[in-house]
Protein backbone atom coordinates (compact mmCIF):
# COMPACT_ATOMS: atom_id res chain seq x y z
CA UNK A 1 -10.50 -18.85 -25.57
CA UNK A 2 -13.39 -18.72 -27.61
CA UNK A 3 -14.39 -14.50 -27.97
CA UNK A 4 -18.44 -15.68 -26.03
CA UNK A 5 -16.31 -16.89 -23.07
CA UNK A 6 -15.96 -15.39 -19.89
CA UNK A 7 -12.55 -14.50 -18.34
CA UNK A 8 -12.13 -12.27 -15.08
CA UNK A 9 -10.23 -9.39 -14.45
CA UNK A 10 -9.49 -8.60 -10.78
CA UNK A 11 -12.78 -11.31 -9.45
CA UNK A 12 -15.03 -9.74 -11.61
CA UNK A 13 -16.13 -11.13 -14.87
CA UNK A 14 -15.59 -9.53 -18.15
CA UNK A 15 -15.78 -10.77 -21.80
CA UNK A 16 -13.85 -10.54 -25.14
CA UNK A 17 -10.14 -9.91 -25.67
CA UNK A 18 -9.82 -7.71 -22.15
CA UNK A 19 -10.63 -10.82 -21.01
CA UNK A 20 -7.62 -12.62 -22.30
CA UNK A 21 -4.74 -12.39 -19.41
CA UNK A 22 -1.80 -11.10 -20.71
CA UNK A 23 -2.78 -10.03 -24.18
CA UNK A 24 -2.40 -6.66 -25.45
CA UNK A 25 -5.85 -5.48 -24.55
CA UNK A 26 -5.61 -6.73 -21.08
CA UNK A 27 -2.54 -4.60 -20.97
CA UNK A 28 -4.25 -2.06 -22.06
CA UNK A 29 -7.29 -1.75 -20.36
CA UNK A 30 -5.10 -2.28 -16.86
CA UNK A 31 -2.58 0.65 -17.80
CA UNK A 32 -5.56 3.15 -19.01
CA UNK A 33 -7.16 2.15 -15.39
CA UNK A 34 -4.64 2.88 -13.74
CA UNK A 35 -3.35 6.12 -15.17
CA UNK A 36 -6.69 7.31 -15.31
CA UNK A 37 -7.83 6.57 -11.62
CA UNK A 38 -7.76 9.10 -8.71
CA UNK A 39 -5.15 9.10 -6.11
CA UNK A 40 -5.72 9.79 -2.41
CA UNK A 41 -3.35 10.29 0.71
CA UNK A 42 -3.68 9.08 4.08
CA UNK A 43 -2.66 9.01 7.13
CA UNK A 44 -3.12 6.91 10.37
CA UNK A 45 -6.39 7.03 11.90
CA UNK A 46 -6.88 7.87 15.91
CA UNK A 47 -7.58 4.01 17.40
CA UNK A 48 -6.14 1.32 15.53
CA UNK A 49 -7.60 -1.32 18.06
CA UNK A 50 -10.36 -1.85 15.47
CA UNK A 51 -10.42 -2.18 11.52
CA UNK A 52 -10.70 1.24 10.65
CA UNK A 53 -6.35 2.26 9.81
CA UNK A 54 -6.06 5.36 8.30
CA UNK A 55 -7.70 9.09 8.08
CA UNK A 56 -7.82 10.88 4.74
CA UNK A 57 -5.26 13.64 3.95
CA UNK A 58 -8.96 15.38 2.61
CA UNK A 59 -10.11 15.51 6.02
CA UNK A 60 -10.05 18.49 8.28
CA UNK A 61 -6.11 19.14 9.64
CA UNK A 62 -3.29 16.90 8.49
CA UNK A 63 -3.65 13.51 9.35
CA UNK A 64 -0.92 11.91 12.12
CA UNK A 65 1.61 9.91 10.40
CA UNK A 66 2.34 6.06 10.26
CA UNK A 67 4.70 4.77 12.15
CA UNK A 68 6.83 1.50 11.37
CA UNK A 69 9.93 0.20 13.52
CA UNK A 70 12.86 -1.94 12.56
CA UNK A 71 14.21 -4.65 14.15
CA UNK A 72 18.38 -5.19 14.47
CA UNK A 73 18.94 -6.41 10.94
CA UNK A 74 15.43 -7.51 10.34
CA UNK A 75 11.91 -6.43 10.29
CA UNK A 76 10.71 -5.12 13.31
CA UNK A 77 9.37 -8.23 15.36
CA UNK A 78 7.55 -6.87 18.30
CA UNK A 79 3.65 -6.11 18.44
CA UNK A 80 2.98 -3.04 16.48
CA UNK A 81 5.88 -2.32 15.19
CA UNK A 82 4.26 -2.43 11.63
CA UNK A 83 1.83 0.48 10.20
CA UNK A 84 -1.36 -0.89 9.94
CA UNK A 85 -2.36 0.93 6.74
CA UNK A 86 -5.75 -0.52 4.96
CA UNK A 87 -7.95 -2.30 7.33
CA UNK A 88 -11.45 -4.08 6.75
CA UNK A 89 -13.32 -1.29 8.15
CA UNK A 90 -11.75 1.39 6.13
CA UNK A 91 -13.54 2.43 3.10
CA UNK A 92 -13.36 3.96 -0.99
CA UNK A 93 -15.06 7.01 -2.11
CA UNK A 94 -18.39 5.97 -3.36
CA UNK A 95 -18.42 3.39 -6.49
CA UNK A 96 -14.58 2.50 -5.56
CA UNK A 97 -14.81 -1.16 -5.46
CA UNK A 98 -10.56 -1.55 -5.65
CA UNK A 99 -7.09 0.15 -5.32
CA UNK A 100 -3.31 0.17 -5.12
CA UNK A 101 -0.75 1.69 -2.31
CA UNK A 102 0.90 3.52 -5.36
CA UNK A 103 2.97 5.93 -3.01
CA UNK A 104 4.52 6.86 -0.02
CA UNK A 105 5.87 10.26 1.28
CA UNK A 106 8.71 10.06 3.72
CA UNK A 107 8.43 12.19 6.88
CA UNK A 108 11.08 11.28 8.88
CA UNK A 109 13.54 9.03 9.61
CA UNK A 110 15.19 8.51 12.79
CA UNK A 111 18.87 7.02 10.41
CA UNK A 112 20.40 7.63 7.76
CA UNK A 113 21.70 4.45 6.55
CA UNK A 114 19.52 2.14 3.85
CA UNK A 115 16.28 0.59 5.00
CA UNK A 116 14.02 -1.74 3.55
CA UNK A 117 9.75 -1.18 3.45
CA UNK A 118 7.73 -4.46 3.13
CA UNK A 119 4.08 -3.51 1.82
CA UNK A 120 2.19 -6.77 3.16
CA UNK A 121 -1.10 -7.66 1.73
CA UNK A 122 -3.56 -10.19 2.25
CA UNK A 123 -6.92 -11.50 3.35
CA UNK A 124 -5.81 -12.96 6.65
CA UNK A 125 -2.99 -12.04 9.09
CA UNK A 126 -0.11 -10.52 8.39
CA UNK A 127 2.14 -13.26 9.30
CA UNK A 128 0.14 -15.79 6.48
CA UNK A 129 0.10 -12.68 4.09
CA UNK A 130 4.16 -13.30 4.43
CA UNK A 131 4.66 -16.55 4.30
CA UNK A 132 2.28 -16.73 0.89
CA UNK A 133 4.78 -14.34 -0.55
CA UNK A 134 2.12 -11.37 -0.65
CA UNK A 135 4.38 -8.57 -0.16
CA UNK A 136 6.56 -6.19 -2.33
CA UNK A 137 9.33 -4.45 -1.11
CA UNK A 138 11.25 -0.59 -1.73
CA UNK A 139 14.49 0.72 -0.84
CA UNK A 140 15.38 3.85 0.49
CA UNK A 141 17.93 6.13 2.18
CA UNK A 142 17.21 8.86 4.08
CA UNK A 143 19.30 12.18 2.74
CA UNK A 144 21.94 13.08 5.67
CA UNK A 145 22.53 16.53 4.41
CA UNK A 146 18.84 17.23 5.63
CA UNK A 147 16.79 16.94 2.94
CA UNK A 148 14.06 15.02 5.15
CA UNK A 149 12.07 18.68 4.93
CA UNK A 150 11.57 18.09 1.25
CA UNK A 151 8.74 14.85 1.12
CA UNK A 152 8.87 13.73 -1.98
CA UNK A 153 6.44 10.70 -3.12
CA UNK A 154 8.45 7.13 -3.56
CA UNK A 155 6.06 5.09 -5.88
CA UNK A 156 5.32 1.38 -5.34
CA UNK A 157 4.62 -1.25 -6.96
CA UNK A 158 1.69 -3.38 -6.03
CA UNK A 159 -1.26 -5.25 -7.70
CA UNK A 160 -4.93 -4.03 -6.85
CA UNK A 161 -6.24 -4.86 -3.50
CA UNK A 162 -10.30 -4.83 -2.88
CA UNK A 163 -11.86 -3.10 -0.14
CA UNK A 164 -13.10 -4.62 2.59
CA UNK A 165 -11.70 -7.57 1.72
CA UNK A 166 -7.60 -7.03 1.37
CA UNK A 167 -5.57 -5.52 4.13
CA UNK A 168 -2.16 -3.61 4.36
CA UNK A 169 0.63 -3.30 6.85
CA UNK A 170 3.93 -1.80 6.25
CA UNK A 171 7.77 -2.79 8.09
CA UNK A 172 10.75 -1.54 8.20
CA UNK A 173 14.08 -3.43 8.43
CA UNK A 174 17.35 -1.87 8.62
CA UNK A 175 20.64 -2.46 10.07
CA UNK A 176 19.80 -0.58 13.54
CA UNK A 177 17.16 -1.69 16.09
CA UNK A 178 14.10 0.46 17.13
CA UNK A 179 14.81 2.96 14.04
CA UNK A 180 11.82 4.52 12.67
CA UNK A 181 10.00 6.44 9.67
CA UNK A 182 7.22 8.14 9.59
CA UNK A 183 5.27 9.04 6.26
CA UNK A 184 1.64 9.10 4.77
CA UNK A 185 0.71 6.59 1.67
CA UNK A 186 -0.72 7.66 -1.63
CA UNK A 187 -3.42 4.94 -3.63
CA UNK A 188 -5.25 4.56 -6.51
CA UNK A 189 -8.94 3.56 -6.68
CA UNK A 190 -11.02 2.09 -9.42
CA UNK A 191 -14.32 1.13 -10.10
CA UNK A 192 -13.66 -2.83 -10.26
């Protein structure tokens, strides 16, 4: 690539070597963004029925926790039993254009066997978000000797999303049917 082309990082256009997928200062730039972003908790907003997911931890009270369900050996199958997390309606602090679910903070957990979490992402449904392969997944075990009082953040990996145009559910899938967890989600925003 000639150093007058343009290249695009994350949809928008950008020139020179940070340009260059994959080289160093593509690297670079990506790990100094996200190190150097701000980080923000949430928690599931009061009506779901529309776009608008999740309430800010920054907003008055605690915000009500999300809520996925497992199915007997699988993800949990039946309407809503995935958190809808980031919807189109839901929105960045001002000059946010991006972000990444970086987090999550275990509340509770109705077993204490291993589960997994699917983080879905996508444009379109949830279901097409899956079958494209748009989904990264964590595993995690529930500490039997009590320790579910003690939330401690689980990161994530997950590339950047853009607002109002990506959504996010999350399921659960573990070896008992109808199990739950409950727990907030931590992301990172940048500027594009």
């Amino acid at each position: 690539m000639a150093w007058d082309e343009q290249a695009y990082i994350d949809r928008v256009p950008v020139l020179g070597l940070s340009g260059v997928e994959d080289s160093l200062a593509y690297k670079v730039h990506e790990i100094e963004k996200h190190f150097h972003s701000r980080e923000r908790w949430f928690g599931k907003s009061a009506d779901q029925s529309g776009t608008d997911w999740n309430a800010p931890a920054s907003g008055t009270g605690m915000p009500t926790l999300f809520r996925a369900i497992s199915g007997n050996s699988d993800y949990g199958g039946d309407a809503n039993d995935e958190a809808k997390v980031i919807g189109l309606g839901d929105s960045s602090i001002s000059g946010k254009a991006m972000f990444d679910i970086h987090r999550i903070a275990i509340s509770a957990c109705s077993i204490t066997t291993v589960f997994i979490l699917r983080v879905i992402f996508g444009t379109g449904t949830m279901a097409a978000a899956i079958t494209a392969g748009q989904y990264s997944e964590v595993m995690l075990r529930r500490n039997p000797g009590g320790g579910e009082n003690h939330i401690m953040p689980i990161d994530l990996q997950i590339r950047r999303l853009t607002w109002g145009i990506d959504q996010v559910w999350i399921q659960m899938k573990s070896g008992t049917d109808n199990a739950t967890v409950d727990f907030y989600v931590g992301l990172h925003e940048y500027a594009g």
